[in-house]
PDB file of N, CA and C in Angstrom:
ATOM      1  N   UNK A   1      17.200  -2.962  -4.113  1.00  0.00           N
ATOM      2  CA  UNK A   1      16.053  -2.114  -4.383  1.00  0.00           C
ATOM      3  C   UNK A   1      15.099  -2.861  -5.308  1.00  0.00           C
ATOM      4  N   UNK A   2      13.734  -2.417  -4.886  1.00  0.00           N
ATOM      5  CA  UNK A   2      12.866  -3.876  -5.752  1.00  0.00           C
ATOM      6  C   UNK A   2      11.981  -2.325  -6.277  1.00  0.00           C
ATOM      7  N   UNK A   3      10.853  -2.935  -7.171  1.00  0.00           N
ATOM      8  CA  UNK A   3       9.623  -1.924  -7.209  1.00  0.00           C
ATOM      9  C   UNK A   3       9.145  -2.671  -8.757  1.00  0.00           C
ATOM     10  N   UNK A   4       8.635  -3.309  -8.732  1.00  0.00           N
ATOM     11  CA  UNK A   4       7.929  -3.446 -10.167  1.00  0.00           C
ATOM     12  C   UNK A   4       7.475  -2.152 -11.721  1.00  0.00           C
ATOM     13  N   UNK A   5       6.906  -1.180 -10.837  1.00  0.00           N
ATOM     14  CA  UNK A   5       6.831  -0.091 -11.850  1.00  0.00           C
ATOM     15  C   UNK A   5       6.234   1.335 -11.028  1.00  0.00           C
ATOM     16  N   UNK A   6       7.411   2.350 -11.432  1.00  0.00           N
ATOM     17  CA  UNK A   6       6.777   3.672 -11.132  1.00  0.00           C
ATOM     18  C   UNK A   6       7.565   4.334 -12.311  1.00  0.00           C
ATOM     19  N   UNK A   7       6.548   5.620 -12.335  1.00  0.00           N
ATOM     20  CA  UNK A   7       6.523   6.079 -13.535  1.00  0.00           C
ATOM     21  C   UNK A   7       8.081   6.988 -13.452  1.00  0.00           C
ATOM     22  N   UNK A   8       8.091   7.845 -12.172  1.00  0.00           N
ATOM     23  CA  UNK A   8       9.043   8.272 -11.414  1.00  0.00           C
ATOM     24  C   UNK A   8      10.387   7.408 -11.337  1.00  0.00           C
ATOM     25  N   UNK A   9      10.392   6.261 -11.369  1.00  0.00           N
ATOM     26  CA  UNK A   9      12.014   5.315 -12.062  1.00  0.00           C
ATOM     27  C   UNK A   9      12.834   5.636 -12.764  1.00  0.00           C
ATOM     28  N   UNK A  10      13.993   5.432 -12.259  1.00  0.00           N
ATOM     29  CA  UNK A  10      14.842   6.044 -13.345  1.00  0.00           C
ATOM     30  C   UNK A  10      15.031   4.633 -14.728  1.00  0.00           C
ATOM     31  N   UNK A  11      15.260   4.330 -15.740  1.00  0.00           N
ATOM     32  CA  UNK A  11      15.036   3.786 -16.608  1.00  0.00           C
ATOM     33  C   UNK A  11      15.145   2.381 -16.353  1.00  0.00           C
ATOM     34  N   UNK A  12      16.511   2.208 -15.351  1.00  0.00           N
ATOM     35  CA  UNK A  12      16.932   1.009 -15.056  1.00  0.00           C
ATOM     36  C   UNK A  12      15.875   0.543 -13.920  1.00  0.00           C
ATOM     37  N   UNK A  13      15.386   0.822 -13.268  1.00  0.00           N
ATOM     38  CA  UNK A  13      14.209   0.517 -11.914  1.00  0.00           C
ATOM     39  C   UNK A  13      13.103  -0.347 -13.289  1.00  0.00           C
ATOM     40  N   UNK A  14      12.793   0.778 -14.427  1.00  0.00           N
ATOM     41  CA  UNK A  14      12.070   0.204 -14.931  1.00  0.00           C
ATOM     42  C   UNK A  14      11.688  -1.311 -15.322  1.00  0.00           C
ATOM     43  N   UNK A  15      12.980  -1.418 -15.779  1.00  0.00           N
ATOM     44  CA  UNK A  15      13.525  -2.262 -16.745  1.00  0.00           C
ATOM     45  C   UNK A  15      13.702  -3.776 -15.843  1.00  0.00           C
ATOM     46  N   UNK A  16      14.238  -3.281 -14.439  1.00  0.00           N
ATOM     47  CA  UNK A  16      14.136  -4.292 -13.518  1.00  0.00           C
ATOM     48  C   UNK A  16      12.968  -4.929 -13.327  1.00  0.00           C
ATOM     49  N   UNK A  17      11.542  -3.885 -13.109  1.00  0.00           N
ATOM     50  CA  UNK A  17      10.716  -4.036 -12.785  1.00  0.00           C
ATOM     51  C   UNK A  17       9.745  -5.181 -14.073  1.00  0.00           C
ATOM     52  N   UNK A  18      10.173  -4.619 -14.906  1.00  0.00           N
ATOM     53  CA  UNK A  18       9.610  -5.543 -15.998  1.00  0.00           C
ATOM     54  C   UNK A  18      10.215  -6.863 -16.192  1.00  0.00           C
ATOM     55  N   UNK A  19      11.049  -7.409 -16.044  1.00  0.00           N
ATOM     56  CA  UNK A  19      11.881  -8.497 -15.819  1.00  0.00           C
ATOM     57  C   UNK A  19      11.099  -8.782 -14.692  1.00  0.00           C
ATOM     58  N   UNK A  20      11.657  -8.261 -13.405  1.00  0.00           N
ATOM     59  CA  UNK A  20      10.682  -9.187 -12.015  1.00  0.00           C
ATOM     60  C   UNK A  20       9.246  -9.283 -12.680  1.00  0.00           C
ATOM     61  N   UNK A  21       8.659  -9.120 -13.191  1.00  0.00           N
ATOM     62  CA  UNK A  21       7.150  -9.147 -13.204  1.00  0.00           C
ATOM     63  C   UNK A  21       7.012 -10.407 -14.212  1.00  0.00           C
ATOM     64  N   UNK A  22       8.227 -10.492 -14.970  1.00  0.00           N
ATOM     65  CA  UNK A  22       8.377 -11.792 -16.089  1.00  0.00           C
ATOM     66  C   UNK A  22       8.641 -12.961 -15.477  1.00  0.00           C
ATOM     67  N   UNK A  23       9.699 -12.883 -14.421  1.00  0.00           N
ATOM     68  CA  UNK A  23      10.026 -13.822 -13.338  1.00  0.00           C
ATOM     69  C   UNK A  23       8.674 -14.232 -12.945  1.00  0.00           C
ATOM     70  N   UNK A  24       8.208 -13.789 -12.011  1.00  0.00           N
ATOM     71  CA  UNK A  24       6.910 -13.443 -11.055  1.00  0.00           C
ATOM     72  C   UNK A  24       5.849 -14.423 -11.820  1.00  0.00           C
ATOM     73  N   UNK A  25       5.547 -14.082 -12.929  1.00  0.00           N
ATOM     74  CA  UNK A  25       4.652 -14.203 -13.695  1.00  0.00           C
ATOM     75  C   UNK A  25       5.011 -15.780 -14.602  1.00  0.00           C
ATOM     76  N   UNK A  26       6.422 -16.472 -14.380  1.00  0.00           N
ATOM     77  CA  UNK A  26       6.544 -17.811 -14.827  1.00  0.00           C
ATOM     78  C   UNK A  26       7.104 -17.597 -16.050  1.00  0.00           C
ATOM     79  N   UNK A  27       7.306 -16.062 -17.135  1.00  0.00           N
ATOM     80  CA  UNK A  27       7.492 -16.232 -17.756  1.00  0.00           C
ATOM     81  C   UNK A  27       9.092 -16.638 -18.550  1.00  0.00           C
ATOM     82  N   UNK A  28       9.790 -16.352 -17.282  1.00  0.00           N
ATOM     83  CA  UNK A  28      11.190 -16.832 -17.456  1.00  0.00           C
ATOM     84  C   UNK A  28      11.228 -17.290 -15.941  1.00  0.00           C
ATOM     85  N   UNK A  29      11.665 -19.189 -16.235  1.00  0.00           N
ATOM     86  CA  UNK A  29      12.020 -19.800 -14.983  1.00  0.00           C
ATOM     87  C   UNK A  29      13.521 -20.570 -14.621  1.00  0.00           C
ATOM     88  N   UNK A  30      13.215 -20.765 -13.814  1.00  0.00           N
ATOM     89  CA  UNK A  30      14.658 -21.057 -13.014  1.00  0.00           C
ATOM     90  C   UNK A  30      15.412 -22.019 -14.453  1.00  0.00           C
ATOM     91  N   UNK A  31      16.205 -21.757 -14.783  1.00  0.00           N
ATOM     92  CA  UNK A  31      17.420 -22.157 -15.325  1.00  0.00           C
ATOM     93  C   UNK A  31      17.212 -21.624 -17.228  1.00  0.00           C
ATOM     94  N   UNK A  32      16.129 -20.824 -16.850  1.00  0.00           N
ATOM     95  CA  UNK A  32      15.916 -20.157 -18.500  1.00  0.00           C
ATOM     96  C   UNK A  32      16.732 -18.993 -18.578  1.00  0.00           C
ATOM     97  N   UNK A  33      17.412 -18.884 -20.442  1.00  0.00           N
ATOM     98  CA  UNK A  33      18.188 -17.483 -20.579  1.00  0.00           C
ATOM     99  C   UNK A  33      17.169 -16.167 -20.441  1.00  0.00           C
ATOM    100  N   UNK A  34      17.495 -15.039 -19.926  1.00  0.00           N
ATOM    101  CA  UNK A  34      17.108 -13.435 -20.050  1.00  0.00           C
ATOM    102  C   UNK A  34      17.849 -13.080 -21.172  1.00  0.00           C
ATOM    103  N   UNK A  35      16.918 -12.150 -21.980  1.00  0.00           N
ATOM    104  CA  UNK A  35      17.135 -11.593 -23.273  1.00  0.00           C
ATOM    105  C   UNK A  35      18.677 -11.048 -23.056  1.00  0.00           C
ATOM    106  N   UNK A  36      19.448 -11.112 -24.409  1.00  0.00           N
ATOM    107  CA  UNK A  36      20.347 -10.260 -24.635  1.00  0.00           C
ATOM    108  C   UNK A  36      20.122  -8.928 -23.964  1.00  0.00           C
ATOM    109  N   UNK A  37      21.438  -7.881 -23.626  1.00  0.00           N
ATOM    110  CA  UNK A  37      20.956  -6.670 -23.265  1.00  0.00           C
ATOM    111  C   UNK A  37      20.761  -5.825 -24.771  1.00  0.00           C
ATOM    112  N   UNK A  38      21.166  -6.240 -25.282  1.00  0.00           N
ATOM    113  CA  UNK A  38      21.316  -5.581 -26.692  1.00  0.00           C
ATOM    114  C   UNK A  38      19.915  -5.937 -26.930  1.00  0.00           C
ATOM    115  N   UNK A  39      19.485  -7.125 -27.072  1.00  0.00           N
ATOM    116  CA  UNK A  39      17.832  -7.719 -27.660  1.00  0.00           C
ATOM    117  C   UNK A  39      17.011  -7.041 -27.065  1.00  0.00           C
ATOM    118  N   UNK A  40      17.275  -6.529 -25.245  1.00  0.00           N
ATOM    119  CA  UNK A  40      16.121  -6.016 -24.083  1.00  0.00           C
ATOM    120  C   UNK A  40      16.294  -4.968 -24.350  1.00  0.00           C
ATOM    121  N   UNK A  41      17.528  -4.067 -24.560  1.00  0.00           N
ATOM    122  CA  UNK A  41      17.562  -2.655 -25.197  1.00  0.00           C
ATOM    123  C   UNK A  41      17.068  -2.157 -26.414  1.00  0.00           C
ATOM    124  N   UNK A  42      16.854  -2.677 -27.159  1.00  0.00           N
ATOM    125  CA  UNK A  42      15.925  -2.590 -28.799  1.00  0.00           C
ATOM    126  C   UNK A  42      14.612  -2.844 -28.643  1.00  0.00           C
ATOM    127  N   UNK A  43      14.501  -3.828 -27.450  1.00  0.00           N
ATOM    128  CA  UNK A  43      13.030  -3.894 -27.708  1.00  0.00           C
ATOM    129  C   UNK A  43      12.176  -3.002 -26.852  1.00  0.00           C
ATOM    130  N   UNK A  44      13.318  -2.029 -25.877  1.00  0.00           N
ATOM    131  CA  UNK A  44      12.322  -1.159 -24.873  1.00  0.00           C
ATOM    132  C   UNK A  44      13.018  -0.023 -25.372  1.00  0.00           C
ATOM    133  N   UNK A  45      13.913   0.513 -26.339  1.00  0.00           N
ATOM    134  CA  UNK A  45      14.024   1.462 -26.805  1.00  0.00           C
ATOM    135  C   UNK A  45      14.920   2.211 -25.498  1.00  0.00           C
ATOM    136  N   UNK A  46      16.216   0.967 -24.908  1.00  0.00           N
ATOM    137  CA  UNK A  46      16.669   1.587 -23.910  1.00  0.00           C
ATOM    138  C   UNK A  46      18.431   1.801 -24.314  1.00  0.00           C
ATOM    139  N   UNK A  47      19.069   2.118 -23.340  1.00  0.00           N
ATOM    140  CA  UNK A  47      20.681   2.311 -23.550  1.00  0.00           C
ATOM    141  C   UNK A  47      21.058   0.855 -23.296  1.00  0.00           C
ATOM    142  N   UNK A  48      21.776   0.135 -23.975  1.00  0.00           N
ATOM    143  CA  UNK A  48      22.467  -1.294 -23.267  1.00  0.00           C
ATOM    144  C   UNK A  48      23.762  -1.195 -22.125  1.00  0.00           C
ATOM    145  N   UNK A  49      23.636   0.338 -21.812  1.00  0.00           N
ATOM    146  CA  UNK A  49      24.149   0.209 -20.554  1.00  0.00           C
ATOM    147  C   UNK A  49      23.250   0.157 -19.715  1.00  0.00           C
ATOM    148  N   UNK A  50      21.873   0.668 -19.795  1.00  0.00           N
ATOM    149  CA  UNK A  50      21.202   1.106 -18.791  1.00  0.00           C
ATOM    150  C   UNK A  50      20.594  -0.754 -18.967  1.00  0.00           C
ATOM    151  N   UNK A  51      20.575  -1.208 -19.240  1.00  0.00           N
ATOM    152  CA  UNK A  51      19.833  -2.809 -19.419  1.00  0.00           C
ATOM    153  C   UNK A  51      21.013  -3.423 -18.893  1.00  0.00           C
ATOM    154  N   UNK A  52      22.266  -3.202 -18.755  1.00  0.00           N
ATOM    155  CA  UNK A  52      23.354  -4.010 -18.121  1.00  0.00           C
ATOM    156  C   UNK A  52      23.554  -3.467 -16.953  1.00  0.00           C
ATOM    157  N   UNK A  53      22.617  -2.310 -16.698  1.00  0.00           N
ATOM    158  CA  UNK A  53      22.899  -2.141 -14.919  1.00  0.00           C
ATOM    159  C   UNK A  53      21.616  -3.269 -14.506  1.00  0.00           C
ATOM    160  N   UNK A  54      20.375  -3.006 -14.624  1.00  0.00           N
ATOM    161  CA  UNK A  54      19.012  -3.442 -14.548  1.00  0.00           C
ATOM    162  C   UNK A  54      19.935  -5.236 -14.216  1.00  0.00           C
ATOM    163  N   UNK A  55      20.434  -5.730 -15.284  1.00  0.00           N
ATOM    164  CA  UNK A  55      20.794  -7.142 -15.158  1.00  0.00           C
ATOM    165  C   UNK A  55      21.749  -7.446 -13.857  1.00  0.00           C
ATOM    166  N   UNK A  56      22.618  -6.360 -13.815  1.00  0.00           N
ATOM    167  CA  UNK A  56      23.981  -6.209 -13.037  1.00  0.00           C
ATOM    168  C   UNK A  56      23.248  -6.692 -11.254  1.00  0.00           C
ATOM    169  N   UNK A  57      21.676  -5.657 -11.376  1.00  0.00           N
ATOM    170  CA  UNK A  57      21.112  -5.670  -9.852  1.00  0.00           C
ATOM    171  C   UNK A  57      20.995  -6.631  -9.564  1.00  0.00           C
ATOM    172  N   UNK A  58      20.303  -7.365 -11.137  1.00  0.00           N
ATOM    173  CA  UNK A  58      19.372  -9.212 -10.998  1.00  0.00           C
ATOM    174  C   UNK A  58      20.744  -9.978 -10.144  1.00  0.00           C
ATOM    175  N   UNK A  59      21.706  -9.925 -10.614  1.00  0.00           N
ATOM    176  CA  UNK A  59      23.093 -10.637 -10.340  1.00  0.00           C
ATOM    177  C   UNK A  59      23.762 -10.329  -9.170  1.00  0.00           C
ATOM    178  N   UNK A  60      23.542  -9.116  -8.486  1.00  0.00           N
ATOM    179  CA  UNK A  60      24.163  -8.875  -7.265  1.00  0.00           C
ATOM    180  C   UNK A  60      22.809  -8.962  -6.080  1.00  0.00           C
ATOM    181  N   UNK A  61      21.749  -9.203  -6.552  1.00  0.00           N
ATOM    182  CA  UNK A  61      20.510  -9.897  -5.804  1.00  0.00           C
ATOM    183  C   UNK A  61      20.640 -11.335  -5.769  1.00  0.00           C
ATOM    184  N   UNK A  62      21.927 -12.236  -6.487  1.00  0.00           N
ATOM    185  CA  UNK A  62      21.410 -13.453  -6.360  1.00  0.00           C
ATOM    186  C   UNK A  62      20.112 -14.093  -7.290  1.00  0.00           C
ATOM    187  N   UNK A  63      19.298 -13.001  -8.231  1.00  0.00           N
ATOM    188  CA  UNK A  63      18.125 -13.814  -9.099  1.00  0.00           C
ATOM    189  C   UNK A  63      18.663 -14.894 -10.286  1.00  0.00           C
ATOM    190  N   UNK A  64      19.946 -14.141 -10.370  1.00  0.00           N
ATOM    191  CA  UNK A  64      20.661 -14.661 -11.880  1.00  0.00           C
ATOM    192  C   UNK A  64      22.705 -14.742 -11.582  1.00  0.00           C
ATOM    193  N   UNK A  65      22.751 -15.458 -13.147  1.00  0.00           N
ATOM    194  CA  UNK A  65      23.893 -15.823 -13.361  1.00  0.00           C
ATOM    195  C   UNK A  65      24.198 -15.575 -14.470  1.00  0.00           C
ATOM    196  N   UNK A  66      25.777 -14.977 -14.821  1.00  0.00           N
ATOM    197  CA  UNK A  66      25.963 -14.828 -15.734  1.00  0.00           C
ATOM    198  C   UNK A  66      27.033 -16.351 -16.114  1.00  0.00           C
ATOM    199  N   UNK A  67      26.586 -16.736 -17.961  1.00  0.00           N
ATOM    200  CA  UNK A  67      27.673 -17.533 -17.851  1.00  0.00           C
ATOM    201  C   UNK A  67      28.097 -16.849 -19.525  1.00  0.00           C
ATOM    202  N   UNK A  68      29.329 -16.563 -18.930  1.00  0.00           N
ATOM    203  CA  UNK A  68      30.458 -16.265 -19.433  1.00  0.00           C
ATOM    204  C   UNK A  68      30.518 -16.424 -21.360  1.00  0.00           C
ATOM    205  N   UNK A  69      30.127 -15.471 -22.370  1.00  0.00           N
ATOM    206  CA  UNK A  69      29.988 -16.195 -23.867  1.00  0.00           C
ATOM    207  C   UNK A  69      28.286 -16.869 -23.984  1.00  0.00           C
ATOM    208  N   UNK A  70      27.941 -16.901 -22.873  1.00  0.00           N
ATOM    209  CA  UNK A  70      26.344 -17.771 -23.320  1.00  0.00           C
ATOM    210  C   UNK A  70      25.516 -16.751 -22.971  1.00  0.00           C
ATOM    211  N   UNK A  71      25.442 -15.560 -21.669  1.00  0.00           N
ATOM    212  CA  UNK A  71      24.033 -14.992 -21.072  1.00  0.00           C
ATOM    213  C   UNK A  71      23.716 -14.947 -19.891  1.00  0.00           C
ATOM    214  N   UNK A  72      22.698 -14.402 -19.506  1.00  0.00           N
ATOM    215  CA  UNK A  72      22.429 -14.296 -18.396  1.00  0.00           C
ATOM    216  C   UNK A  72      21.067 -15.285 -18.163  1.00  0.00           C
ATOM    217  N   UNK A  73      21.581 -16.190 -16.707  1.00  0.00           N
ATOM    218  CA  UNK A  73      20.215 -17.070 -16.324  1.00  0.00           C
ATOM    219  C   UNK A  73      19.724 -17.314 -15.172  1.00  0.00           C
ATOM    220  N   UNK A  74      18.534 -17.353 -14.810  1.00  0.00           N
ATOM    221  CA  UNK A  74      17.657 -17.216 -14.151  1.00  0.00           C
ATOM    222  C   UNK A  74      17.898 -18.686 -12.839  1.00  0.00           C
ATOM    223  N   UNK A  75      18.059 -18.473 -11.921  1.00  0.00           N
ATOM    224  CA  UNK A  75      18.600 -19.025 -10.725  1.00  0.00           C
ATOM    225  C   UNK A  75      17.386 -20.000 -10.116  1.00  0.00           C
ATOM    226  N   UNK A  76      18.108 -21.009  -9.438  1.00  0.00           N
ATOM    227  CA  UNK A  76      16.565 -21.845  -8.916  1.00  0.00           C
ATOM    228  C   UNK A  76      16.623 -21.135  -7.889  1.00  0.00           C
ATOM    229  N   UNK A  77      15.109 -21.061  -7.670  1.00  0.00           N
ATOM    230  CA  UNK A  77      14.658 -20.148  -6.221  1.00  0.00           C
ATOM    231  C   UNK A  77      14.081 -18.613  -6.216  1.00  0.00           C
ATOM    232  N   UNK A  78      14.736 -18.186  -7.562  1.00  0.00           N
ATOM    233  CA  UNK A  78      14.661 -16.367  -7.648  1.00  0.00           C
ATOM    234  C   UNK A  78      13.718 -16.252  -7.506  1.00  0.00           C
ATOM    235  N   UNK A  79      12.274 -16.725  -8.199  1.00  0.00           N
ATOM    236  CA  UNK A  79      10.881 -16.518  -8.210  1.00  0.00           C
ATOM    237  C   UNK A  79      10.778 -16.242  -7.077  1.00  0.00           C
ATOM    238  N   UNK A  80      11.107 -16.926  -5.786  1.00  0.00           N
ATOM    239  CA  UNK A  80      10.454 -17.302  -4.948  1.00  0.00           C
ATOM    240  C   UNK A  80      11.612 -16.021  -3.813  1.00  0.00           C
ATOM    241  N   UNK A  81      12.690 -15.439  -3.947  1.00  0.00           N
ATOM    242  CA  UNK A  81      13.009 -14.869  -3.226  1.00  0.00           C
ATOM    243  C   UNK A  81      12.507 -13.157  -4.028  1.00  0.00           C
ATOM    244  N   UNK A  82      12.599 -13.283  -5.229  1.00  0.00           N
ATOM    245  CA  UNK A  82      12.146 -11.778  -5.725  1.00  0.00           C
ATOM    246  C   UNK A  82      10.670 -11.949  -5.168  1.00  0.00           C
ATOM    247  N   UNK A  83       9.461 -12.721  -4.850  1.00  0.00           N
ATOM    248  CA  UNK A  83       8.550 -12.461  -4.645  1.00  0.00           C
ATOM    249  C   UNK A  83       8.546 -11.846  -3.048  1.00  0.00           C
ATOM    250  N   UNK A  84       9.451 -12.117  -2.106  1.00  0.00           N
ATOM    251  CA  UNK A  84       9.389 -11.841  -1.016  1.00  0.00           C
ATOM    252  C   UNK A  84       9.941 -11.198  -0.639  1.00  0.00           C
ATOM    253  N   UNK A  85      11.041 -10.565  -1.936  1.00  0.00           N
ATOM    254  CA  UNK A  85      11.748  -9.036  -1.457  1.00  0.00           C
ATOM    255  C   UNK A  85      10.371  -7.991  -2.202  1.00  0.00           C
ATOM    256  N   UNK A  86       9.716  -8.859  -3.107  1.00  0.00           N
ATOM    257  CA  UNK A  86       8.628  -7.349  -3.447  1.00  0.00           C
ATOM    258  C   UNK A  86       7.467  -7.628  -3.129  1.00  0.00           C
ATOM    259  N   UNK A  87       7.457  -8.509  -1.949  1.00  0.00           N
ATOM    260  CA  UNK A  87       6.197  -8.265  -1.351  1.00  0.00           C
ATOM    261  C   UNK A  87       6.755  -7.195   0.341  1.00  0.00           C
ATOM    262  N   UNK A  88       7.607  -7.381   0.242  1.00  0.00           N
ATOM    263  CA  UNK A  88       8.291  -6.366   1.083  1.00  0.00           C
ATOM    264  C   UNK A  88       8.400  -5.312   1.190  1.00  0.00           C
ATOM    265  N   UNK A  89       8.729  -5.288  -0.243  1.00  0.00           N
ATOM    266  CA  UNK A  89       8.767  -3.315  -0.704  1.00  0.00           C
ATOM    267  C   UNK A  89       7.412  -3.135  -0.855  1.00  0.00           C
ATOM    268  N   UNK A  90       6.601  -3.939  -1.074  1.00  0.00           N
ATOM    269  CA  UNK A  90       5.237  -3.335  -1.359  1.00  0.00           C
ATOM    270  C   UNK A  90       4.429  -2.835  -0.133  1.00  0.00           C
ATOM    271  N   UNK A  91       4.688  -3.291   1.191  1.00  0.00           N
ATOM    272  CA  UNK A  91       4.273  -3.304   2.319  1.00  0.00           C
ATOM    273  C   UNK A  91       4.919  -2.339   3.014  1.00  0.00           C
ATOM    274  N   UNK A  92       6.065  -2.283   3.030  1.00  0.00           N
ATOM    275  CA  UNK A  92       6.780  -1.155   3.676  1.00  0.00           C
ATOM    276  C   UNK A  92       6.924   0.264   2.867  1.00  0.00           C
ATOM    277  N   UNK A  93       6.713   0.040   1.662  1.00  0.00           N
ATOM    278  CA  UNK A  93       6.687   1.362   0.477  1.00  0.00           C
ATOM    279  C   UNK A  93       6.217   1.571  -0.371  1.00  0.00           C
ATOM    280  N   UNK A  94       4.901   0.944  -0.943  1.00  0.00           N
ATOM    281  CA  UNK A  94       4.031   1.202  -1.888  1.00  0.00           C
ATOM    282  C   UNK A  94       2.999   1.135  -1.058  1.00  0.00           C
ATOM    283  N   UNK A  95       2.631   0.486   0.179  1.00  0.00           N
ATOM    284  CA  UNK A  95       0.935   0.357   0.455  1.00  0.00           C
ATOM    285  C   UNK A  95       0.791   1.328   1.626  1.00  0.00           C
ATOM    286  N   UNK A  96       1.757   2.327   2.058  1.00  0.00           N
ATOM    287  CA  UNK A  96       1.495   2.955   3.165  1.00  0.00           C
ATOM    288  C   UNK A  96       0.878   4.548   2.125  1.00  0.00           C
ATOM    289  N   UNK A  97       1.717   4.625   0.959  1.00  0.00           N
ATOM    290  CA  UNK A  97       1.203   5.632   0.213  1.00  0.00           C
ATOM    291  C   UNK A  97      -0.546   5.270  -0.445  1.00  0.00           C
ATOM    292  N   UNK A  98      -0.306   4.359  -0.699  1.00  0.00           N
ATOM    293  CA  UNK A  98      -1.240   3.994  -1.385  1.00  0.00           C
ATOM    294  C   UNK A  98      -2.720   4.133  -0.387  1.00  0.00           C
ATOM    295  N   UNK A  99      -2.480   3.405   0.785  1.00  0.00           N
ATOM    296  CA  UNK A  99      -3.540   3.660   2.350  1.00  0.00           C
ATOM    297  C   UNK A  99      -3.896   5.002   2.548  1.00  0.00           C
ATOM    298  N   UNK A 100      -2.851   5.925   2.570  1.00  0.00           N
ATOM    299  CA  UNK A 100      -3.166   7.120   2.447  1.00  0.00           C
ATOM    300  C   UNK A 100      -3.634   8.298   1.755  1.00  0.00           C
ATOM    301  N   UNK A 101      -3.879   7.473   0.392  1.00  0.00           N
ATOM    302  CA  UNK A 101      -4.949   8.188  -1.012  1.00  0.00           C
ATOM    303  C   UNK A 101      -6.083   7.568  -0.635  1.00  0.00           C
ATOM    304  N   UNK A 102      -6.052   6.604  -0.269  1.00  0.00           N
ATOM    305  CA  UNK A 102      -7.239   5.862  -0.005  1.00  0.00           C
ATOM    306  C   UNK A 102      -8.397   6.802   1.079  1.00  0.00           C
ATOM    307  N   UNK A 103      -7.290   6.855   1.947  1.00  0.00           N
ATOM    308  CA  UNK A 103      -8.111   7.774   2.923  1.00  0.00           C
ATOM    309  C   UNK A 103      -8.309   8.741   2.425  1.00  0.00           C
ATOM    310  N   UNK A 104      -7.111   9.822   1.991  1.00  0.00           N
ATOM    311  CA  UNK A 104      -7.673  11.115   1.194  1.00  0.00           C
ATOM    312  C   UNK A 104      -8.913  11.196   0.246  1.00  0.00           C
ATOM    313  N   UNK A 105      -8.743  10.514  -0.371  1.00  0.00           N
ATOM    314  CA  UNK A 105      -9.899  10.346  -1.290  1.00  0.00           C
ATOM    315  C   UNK A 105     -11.174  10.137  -0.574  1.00  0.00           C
ATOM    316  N   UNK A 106     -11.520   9.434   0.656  1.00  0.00           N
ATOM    317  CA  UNK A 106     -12.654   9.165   1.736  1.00  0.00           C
ATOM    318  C   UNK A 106     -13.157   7.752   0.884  1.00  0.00           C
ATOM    319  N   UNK A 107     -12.398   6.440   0.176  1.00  0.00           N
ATOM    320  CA  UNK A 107     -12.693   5.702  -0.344  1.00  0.00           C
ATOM    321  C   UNK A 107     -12.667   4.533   0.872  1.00  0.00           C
ATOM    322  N   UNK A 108     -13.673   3.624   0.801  1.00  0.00           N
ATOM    323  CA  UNK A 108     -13.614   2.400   1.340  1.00  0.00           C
ATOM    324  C   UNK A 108     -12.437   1.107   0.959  1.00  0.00           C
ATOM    325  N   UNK A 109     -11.753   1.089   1.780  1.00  0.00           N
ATOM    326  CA  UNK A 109     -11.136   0.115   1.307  1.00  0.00           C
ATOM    327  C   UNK A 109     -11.605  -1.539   0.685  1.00  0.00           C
ATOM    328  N   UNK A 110     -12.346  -1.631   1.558  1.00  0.00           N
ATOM    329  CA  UNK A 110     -13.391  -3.278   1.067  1.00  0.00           C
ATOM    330  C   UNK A 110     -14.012  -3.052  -0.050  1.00  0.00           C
ATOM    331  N   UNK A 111     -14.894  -1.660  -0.498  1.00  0.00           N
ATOM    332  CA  UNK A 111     -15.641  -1.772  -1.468  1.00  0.00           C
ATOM    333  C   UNK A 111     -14.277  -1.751  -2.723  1.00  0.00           C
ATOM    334  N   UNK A 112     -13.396  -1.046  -2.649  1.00  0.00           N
ATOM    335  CA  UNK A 112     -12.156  -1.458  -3.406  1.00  0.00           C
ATOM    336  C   UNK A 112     -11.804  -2.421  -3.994  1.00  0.00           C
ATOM    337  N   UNK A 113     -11.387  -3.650  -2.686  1.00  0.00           N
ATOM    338  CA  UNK A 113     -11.267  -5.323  -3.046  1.00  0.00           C
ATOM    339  C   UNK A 113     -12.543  -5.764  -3.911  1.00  0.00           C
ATOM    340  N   UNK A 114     -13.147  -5.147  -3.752  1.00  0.00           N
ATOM    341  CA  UNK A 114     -14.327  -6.002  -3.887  1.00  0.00           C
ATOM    342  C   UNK A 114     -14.453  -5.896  -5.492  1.00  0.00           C
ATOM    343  N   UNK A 115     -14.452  -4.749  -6.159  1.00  0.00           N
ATOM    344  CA  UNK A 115     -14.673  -3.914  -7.075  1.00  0.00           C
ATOM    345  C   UNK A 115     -13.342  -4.329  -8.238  1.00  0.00           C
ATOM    346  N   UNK A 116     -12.287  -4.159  -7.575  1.00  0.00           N
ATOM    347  CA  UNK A 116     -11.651  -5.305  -8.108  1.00  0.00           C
ATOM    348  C   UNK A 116     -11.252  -6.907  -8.482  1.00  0.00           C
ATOM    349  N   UNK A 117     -12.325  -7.699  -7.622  1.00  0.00           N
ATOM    350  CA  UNK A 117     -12.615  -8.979  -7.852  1.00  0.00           C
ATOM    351  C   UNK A 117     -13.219  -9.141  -8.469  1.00  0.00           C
ATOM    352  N   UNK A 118     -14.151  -8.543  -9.253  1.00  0.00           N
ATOM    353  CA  UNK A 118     -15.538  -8.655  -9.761  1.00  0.00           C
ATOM    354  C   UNK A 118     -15.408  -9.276 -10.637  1.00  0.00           C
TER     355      UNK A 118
END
């Protein structure tokens, strides 16, 4: 399960989502440590169980590794496969909702792009 951020998440989606977006974004790369869960739980004001599921997903996705006494680390390649499992989810489950406010609303989609390039 991928999703960068909905508000509707249960804590751990969150928490994932903020990590992939750190990935994504270069800010932790292939063979760098991810925060303690204890460090990621203090600093988002979360349960360090709920930050050791969030990690648990990274690890049964293949993004990461745990090594044993040292942490959890960031895998060569993850960037590049989390980007294409959430450009996935974004296409199959964020942009069909999203198309369809669009229309509700009677908004142009181009003047959109556009409006956001500016």
């Amino acid at each position: 399960m991928t999703a960068l951020s909905n508000d509707d998440s249960p804590v751990y989606i969150k928490l994932r989502g903020t990590i992939s977006a750190a990935i994504l974004r270069g800010d932790y790369r292939a063979g760098d440590q991810l925060p303690s869960v204890r460090a990621l739980a203090a600093e988002h004001g979360a349960n360090p169980l709920t930050v050791a599921k969030a990690y648990q997903s990274f690890q049964d996705d293949g993004y990461v590794e745990v090594r044993r006494g040292v942490g959890m680390f960031v895998l060569p390649g993850a960037a590049e496969k989390l980007r294409i499992a959430e450009r996935e989810y974004f296409v199959t489950n964020t942009w069909p909702r999203v198309a369809e406010h669009i229309n509700l609303l009677g908004l142009d989609a181009a003047d959109l792009l556009e409006r956001d390039l500016a």
